[in-house]
C-alpha atoms as a PDB file:
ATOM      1  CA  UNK A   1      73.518  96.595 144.120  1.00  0.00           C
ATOM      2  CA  UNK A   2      75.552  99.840 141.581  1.00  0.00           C
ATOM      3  CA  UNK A   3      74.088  99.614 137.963  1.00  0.00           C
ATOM      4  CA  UNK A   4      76.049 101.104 135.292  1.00  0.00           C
ATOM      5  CA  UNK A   5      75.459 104.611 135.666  1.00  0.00           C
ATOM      6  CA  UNK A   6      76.328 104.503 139.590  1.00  0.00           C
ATOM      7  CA  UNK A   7      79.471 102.312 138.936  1.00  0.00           C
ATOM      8  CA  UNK A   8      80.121 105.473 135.872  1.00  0.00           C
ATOM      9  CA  UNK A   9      79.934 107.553 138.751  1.00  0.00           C
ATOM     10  CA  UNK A  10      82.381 106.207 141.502  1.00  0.00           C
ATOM     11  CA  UNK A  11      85.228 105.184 138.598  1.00  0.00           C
ATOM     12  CA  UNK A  12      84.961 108.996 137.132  1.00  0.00           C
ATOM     13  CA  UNK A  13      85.372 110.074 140.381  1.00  0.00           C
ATOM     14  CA  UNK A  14      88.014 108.201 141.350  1.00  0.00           C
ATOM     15  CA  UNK A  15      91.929 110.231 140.593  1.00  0.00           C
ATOM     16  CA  UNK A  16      93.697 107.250 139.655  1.00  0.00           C
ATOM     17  CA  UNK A  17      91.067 105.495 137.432  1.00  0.00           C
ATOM     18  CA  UNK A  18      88.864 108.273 136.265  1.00  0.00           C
ATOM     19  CA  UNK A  19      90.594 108.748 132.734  1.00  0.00           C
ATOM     20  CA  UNK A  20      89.732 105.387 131.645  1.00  0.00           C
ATOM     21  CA  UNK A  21      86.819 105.083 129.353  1.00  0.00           C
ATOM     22  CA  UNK A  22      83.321 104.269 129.974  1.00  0.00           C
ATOM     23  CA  UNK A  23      80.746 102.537 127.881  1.00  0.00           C
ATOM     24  CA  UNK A  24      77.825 101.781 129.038  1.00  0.00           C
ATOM     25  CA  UNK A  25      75.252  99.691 127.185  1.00  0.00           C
ATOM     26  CA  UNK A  26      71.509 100.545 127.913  1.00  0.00           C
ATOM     27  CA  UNK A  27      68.684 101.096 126.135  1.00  0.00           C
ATOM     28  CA  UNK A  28      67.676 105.171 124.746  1.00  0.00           C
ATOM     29  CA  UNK A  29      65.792 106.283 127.093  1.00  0.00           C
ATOM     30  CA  UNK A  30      68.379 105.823 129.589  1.00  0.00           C
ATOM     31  CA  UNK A  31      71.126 107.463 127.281  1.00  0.00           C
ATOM     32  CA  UNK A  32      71.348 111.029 128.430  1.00  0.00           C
ATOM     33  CA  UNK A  33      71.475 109.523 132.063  1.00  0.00           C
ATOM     34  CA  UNK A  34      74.535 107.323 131.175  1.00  0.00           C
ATOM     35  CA  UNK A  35      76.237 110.663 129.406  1.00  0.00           C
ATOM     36  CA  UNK A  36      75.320 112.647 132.503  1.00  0.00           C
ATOM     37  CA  UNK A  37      77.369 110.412 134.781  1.00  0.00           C
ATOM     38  CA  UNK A  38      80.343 111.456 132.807  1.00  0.00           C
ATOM     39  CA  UNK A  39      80.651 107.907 130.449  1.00  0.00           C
ATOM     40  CA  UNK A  40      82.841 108.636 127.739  1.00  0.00           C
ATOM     41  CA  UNK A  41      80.002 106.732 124.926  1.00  0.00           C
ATOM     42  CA  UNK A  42      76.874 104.691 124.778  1.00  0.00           C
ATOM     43  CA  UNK A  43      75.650 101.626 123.220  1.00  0.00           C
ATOM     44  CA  UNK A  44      72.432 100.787 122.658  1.00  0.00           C
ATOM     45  CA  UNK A  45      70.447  97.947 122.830  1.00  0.00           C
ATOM     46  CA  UNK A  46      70.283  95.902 120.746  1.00  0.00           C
ATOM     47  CA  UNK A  47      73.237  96.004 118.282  1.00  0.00           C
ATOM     48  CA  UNK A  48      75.359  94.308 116.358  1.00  0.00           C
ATOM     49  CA  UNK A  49      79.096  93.277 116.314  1.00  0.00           C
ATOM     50  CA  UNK A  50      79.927  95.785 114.348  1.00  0.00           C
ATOM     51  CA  UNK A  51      78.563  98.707 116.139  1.00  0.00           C
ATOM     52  CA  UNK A  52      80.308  97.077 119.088  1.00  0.00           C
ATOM     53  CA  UNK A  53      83.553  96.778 117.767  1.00  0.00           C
ATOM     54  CA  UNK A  54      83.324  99.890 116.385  1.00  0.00           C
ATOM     55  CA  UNK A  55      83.056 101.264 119.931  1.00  0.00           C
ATOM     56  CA  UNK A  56      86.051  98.972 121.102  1.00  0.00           C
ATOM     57  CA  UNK A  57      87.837  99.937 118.815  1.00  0.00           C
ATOM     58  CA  UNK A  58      87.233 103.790 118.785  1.00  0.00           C
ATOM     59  CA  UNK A  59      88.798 103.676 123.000  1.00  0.00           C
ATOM     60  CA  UNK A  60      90.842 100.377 123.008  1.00  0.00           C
ATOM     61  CA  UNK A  61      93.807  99.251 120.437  1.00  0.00           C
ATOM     62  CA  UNK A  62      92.831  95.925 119.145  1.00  0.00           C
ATOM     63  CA  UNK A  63      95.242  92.918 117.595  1.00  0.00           C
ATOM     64  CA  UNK A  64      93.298  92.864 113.935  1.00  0.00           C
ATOM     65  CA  UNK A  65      94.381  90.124 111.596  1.00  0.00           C
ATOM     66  CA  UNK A  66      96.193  91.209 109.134  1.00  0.00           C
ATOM     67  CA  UNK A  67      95.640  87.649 106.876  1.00  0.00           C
ATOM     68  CA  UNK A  68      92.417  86.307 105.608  1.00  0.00           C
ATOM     69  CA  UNK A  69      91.324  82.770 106.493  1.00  0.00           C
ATOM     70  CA  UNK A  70      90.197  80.162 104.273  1.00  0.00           C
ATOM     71  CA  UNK A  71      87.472  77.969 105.729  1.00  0.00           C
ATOM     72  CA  UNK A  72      89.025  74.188 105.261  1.00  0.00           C
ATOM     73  CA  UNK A  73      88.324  71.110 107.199  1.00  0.00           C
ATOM     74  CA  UNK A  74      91.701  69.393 108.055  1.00  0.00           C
ATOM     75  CA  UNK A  75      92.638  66.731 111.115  1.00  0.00           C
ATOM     76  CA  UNK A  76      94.773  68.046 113.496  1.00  0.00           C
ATOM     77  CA  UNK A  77      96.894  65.978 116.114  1.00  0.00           C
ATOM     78  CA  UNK A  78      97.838  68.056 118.923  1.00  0.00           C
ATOM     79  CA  UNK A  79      99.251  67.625 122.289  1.00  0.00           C
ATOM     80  CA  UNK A  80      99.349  69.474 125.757  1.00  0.00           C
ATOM     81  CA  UNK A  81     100.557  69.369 128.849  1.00  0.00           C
ATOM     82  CA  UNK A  82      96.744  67.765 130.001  1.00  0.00           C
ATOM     83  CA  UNK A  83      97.134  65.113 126.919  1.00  0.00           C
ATOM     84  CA  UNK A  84      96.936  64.237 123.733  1.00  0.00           C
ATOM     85  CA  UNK A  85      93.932  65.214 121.303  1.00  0.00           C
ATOM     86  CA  UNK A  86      92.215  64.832 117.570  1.00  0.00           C
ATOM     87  CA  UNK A  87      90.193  67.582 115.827  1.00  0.00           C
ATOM     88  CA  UNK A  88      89.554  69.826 112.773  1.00  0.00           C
ATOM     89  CA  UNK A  89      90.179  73.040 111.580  1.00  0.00           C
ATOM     90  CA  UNK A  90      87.336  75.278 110.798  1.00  0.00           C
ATOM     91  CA  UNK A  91      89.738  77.535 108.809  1.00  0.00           C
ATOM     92  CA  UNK A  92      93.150  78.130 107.503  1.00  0.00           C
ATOM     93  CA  UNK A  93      95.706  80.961 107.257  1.00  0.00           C
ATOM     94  CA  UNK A  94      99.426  81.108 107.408  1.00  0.00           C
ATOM     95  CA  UNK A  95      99.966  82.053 110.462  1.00  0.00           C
ATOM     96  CA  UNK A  96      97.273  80.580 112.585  1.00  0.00           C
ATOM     97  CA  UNK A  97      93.935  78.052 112.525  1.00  0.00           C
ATOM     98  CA  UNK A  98      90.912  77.592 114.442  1.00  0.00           C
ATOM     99  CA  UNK A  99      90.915  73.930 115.953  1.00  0.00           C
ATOM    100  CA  UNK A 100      86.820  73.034 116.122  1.00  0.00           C
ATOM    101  CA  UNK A 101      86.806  71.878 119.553  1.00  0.00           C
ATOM    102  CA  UNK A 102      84.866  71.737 122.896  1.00  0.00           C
ATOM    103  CA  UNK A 103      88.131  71.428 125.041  1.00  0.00           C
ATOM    104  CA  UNK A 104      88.395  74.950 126.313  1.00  0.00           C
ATOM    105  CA  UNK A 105      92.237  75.277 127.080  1.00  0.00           C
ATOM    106  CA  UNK A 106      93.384  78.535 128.796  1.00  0.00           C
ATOM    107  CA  UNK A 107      94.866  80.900 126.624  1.00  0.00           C
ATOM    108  CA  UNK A 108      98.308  81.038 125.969  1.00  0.00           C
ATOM    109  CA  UNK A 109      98.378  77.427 126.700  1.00  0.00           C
ATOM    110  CA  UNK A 110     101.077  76.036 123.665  1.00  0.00           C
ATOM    111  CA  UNK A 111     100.032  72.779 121.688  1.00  0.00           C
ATOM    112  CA  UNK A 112     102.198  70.824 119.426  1.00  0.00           C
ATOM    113  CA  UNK A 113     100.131  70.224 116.648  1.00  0.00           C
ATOM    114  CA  UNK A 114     100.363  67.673 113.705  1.00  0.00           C
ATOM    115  CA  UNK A 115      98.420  69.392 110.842  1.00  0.00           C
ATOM    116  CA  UNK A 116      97.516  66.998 107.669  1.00  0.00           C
ATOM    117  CA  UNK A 117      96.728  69.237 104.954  1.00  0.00           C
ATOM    118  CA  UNK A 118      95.054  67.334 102.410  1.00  0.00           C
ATOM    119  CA  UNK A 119      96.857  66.474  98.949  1.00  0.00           C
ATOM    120  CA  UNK A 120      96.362  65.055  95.368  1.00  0.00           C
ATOM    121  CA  UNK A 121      98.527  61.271  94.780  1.00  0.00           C
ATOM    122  CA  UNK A 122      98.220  60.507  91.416  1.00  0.00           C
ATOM    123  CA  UNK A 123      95.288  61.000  89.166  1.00  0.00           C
ATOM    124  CA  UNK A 124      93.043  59.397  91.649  1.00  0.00           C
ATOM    125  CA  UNK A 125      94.429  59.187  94.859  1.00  0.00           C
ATOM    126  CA  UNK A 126      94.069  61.505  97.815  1.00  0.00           C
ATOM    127  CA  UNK A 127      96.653  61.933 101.058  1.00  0.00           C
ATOM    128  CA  UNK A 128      97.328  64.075 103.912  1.00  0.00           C
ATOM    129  CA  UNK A 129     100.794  65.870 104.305  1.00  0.00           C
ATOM    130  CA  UNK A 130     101.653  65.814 107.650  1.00  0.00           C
ATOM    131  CA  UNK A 131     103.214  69.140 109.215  1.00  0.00           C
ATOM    132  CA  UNK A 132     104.819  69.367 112.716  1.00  0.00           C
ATOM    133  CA  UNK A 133     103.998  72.800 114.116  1.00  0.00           C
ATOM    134  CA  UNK A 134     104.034  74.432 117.418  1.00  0.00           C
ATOM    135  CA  UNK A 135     101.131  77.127 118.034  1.00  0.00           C
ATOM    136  CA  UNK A 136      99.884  79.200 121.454  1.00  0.00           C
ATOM    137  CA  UNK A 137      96.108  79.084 122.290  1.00  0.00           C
ATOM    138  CA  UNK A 138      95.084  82.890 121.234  1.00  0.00           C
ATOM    139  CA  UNK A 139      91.390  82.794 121.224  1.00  0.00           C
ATOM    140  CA  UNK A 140      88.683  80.706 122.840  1.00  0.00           C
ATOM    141  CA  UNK A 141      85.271  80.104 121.527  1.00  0.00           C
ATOM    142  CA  UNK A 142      83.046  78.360 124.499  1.00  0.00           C
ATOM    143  CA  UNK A 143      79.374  76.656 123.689  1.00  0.00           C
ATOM    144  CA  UNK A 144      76.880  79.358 124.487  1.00  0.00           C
ATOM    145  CA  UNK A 145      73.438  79.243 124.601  1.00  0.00           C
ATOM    146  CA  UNK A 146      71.432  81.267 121.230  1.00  0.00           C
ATOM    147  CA  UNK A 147      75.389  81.789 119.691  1.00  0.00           C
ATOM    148  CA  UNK A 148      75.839  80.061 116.248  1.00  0.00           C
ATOM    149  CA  UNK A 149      79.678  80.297 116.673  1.00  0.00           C
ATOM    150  CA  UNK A 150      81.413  76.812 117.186  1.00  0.00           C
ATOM    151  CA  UNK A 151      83.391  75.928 119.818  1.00  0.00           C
ATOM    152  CA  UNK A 152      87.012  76.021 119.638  1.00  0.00           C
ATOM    153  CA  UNK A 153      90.439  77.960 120.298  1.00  0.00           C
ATOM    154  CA  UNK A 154      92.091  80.165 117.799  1.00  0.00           C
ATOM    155  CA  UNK A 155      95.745  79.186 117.640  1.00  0.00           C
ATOM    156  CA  UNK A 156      98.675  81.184 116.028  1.00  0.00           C
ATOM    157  CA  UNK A 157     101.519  79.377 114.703  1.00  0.00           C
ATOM    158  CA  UNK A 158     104.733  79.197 116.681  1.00  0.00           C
ATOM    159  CA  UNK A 159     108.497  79.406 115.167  1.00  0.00           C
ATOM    160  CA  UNK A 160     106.720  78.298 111.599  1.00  0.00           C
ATOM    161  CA  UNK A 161     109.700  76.322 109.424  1.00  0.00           C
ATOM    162  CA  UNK A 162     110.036  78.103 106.388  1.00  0.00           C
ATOM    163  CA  UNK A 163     109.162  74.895 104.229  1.00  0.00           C
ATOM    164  CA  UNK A 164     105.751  74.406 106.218  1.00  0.00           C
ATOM    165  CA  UNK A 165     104.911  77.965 105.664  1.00  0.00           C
ATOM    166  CA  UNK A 166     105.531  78.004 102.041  1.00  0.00           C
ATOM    167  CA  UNK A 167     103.131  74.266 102.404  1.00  0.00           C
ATOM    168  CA  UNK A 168     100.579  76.315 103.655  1.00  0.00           C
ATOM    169  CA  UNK A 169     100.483  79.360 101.687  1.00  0.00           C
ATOM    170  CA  UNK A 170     100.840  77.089  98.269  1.00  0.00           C
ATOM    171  CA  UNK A 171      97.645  74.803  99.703  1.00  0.00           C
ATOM    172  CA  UNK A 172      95.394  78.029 100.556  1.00  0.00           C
ATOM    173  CA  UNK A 173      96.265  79.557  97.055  1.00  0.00           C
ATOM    174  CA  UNK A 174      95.786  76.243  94.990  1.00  0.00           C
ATOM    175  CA  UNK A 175      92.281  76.590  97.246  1.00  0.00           C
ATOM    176  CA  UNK A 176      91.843  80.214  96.048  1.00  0.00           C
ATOM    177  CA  UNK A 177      91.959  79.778  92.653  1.00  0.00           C
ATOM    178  CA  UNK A 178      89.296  77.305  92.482  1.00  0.00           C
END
């Protein structure tokens, strides 16, 4: 069985590979081993998600988005080529959502979705506006054991109609001002 270091070895000795970067996560007193055997960085145990994406981010060009998300609970239709399916958002932005929900689908997968955003009828009465959207499965979030994160899929919004996107910017800013 390699451990890190070895497997740092071989790949900086390889021609074709040997450029690409190397972090190894250990623990300090196995740091100056891990920079011996020609890794490019180390993290150490334990850290935080900062201080690891700070380290992704310092070799690897990451997709950061560009919109904040408000948190909002709204029922979502959506359909796939496996079926049809019911569940909420855990937050909101104009371009995207997270869909709370234990159905892993692949990524890339497209949904059709049916998002109700909720509404004020009247002085007293409350309703759902419907919106027909297409979106494309761009981040999954499984169950794991000791994570507080909920399960679910990140989905960015497909060819967005103009009049759905202006519905969903006017609904997160009437939720802003609040």
């Amino acid at each position: 069985m390699m451990d890190g270091i070895e497997a740092c070895r071989h790949l900086k000795a390889d021609p074709i590979v040997g450029s690409v970067p190397v972090v190894i996560v250990t623990t300090e007193g196995r740091r100056e081993d891990c920079l011996r055997a020609g890794c490019d960085d180390v993290l150490i145990k334990p850290f935080d998600a900062p201080a690891f994406l700070e380290k992704v981010r310092r070799y690897a060009p990451l997709l950061e988005r560009l919109e904040s998300r408000i948190p909002v609970s709204c029922r979502v239709e959506f359909s796939a080529r496996t079926g049809s399916y019911a569940a909420y958002t855990r937050d909101l932005s104009p371009h995207g959502l997270f869909l709370k929900s234990p159905r892993p689908f692949a990524i890339g997968t497209r949904l059709r979705l049916v998002l109700h955003l909720p509404v004020r009828r009247g002085p007293a009465g409350r309703g759902t506006r419907p919106l027909e959207l297409q979106g494309e499965v761009r981040r999954i979030v499984r169950t794991a054991p000791g994570s507080n994160l909920l399960p679910g899929v990140g989905v960015r919004f497909l060819d967005l109609p103009s009049e759905a996107l202006l519905a969903i910017e006017e609904f997160i800013a009437a939720r802003r001002i609040r």
